[in-house]
N, C-alpha and C. Protein backbone atom coordinates (compact mmCIF):
# COMPACT_ATOMS: atom_id res chain seq x y z
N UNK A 1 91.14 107.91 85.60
CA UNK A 1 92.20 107.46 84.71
C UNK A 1 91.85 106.08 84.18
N UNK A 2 92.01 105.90 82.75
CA UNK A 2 92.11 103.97 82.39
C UNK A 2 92.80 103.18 82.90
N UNK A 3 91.81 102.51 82.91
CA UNK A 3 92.27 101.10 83.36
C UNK A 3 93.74 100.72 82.44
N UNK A 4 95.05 99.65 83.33
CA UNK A 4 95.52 99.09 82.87
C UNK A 4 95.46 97.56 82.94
N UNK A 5 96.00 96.94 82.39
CA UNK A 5 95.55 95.39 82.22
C UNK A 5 97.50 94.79 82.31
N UNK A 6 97.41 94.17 84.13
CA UNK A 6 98.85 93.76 84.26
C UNK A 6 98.33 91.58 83.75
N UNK A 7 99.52 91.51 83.15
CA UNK A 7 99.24 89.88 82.65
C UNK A 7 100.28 89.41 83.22
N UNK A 8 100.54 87.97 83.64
CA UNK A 8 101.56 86.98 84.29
C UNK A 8 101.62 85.87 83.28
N UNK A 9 102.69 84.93 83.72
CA UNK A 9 102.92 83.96 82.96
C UNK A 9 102.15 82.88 83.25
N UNK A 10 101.28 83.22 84.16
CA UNK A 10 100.10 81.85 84.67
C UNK A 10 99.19 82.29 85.36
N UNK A 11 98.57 81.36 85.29
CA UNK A 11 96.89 82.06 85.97
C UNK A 11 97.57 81.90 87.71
N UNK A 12 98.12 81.16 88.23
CA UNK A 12 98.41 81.15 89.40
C UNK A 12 99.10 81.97 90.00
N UNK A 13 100.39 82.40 88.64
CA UNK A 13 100.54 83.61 89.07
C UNK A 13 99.81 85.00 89.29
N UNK A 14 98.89 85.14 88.66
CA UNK A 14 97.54 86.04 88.13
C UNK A 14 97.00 86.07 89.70
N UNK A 15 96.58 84.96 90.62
CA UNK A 15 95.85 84.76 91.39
C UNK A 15 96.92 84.80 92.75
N UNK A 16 97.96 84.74 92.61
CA UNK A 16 98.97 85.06 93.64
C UNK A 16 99.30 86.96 93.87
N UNK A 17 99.06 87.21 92.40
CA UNK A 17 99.55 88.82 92.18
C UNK A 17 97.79 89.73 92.71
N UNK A 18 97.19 88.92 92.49
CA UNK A 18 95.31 89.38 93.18
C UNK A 18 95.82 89.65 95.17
N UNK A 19 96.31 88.74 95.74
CA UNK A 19 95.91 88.58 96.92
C UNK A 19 97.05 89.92 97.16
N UNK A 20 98.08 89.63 96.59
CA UNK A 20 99.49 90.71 96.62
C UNK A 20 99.24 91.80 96.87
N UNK A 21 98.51 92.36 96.19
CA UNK A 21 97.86 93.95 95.41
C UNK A 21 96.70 93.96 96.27
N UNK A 22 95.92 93.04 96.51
CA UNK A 22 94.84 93.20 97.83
C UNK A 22 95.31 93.58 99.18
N UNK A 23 96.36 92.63 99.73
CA UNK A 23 97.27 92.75 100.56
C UNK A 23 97.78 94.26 101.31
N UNK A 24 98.54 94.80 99.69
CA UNK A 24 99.24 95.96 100.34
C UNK A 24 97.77 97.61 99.53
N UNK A 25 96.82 96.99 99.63
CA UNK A 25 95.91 98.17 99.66
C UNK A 25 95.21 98.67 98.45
N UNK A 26 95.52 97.53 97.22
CA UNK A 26 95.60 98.25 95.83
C UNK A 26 94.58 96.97 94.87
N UNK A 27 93.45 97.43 94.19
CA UNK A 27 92.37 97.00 94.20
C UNK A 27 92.71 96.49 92.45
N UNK A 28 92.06 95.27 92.55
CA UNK A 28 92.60 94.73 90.89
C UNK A 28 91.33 93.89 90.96
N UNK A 29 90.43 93.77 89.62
CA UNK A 29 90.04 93.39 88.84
C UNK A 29 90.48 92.05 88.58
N UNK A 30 90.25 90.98 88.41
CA UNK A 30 90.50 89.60 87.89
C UNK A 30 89.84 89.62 86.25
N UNK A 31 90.71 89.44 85.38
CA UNK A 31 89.69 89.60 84.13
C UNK A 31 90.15 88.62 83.41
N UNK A 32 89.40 88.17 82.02
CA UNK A 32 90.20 87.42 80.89
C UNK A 32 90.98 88.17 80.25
N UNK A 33 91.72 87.12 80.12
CA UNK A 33 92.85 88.07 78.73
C UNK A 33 92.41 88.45 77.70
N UNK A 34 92.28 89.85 77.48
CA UNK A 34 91.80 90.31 76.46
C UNK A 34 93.13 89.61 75.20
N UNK A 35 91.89 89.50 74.15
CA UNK A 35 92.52 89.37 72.69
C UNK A 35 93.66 89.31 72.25
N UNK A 36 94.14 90.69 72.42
CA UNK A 36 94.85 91.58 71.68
C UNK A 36 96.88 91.16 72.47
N UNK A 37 96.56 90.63 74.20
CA UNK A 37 97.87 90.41 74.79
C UNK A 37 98.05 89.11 74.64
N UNK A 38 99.21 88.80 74.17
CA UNK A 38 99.83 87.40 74.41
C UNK A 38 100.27 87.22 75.20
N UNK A 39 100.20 86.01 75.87
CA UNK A 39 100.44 85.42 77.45
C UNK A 39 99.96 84.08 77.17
N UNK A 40 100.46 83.39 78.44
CA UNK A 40 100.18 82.22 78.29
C UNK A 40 99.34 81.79 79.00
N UNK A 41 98.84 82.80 80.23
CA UNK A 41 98.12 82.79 81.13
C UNK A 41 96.77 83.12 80.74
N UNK A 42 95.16 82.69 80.50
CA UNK A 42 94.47 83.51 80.21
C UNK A 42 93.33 84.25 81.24
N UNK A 43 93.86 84.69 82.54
CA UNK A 43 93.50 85.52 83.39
C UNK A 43 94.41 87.16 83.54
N UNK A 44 94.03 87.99 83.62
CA UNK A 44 94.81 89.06 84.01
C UNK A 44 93.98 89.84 84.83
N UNK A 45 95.24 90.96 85.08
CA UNK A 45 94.41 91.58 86.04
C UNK A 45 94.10 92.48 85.61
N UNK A 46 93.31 94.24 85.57
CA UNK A 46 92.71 94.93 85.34
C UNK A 46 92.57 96.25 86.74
N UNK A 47 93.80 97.13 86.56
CA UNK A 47 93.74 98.04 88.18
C UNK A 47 93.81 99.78 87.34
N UNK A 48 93.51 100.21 88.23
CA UNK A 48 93.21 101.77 88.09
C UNK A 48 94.72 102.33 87.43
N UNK A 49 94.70 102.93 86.03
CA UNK A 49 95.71 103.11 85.81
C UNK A 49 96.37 104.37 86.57
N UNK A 50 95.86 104.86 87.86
CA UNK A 50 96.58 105.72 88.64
C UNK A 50 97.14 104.81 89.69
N UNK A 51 97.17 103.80 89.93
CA UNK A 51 97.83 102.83 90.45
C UNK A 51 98.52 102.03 90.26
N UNK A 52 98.84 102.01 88.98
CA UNK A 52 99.90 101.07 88.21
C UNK A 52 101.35 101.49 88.92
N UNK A 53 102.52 102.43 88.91
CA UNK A 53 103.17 102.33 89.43
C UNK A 53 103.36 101.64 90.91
N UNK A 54 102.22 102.08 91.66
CA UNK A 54 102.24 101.40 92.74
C UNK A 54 102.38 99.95 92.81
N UNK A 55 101.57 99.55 92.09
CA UNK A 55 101.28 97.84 91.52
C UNK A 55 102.24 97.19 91.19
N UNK A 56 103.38 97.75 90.09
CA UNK A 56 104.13 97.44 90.01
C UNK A 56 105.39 97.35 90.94
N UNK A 57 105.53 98.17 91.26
CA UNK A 57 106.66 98.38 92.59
C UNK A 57 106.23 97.26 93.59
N UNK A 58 104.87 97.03 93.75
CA UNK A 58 104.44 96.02 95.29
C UNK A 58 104.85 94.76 94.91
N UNK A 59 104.34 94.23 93.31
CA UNK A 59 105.11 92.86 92.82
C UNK A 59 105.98 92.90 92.55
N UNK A 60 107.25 93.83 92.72
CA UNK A 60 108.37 93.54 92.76
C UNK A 60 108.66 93.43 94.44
N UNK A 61 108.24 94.15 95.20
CA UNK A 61 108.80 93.41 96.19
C UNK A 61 108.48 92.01 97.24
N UNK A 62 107.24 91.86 96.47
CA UNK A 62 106.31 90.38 96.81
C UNK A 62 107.03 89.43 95.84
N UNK A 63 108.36 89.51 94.51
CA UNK A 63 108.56 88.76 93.82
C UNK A 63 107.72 88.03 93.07
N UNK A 64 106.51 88.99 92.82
CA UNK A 64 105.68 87.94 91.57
C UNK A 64 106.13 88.90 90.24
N UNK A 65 106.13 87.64 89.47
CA UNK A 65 106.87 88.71 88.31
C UNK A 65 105.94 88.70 87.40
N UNK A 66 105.71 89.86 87.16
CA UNK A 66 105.17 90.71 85.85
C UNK A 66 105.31 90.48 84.35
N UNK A 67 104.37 89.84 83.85
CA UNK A 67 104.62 89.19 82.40
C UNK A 67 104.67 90.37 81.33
N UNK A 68 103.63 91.35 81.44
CA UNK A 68 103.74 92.41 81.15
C UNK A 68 102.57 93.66 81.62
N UNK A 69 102.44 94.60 80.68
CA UNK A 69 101.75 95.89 81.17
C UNK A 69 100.74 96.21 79.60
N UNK A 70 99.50 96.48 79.45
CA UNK A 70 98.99 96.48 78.17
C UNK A 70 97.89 97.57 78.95
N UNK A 71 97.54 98.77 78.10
CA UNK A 71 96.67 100.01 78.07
C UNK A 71 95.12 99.33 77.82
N UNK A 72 94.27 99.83 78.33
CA UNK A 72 92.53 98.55 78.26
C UNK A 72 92.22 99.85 77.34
């Protein structure tokens, strides 16, 4: 399945949501922000888009919040 590309509102957040998703078992990519997403952050992450729900659900309950969700 493609890759999706999750973005935060900061690279720290970016690098808080890495260890998160490492943490509870779920493998992410550290990438630049592609082009095309606006953010203010220019790190994102990059995870198996058969794992995106998961991903998402884990930073919600780790409280890192999700800037958004963009298709690679």
């Amino acid at each position: 399945m493609a890759d999706v590309i999750l973005f935060f509102g900061s690279n720290a957040d970016t690098m808080i949501a890495t260890k998160a998703l490492k943490d509870g078992g779920i493998s992410a990519k550290m990438i630049p922000k592609p082009a095309h997403v606006v953010a203010t952050a220019n790190l994102a992450l990059s995870v198996d888009g058969g794992a995106e729900s998961n991903a998402v659900a884990l930073l919600g309950k780790t409280n890192v919040v999700l800037g958004g969700i963009a298709k690679a």
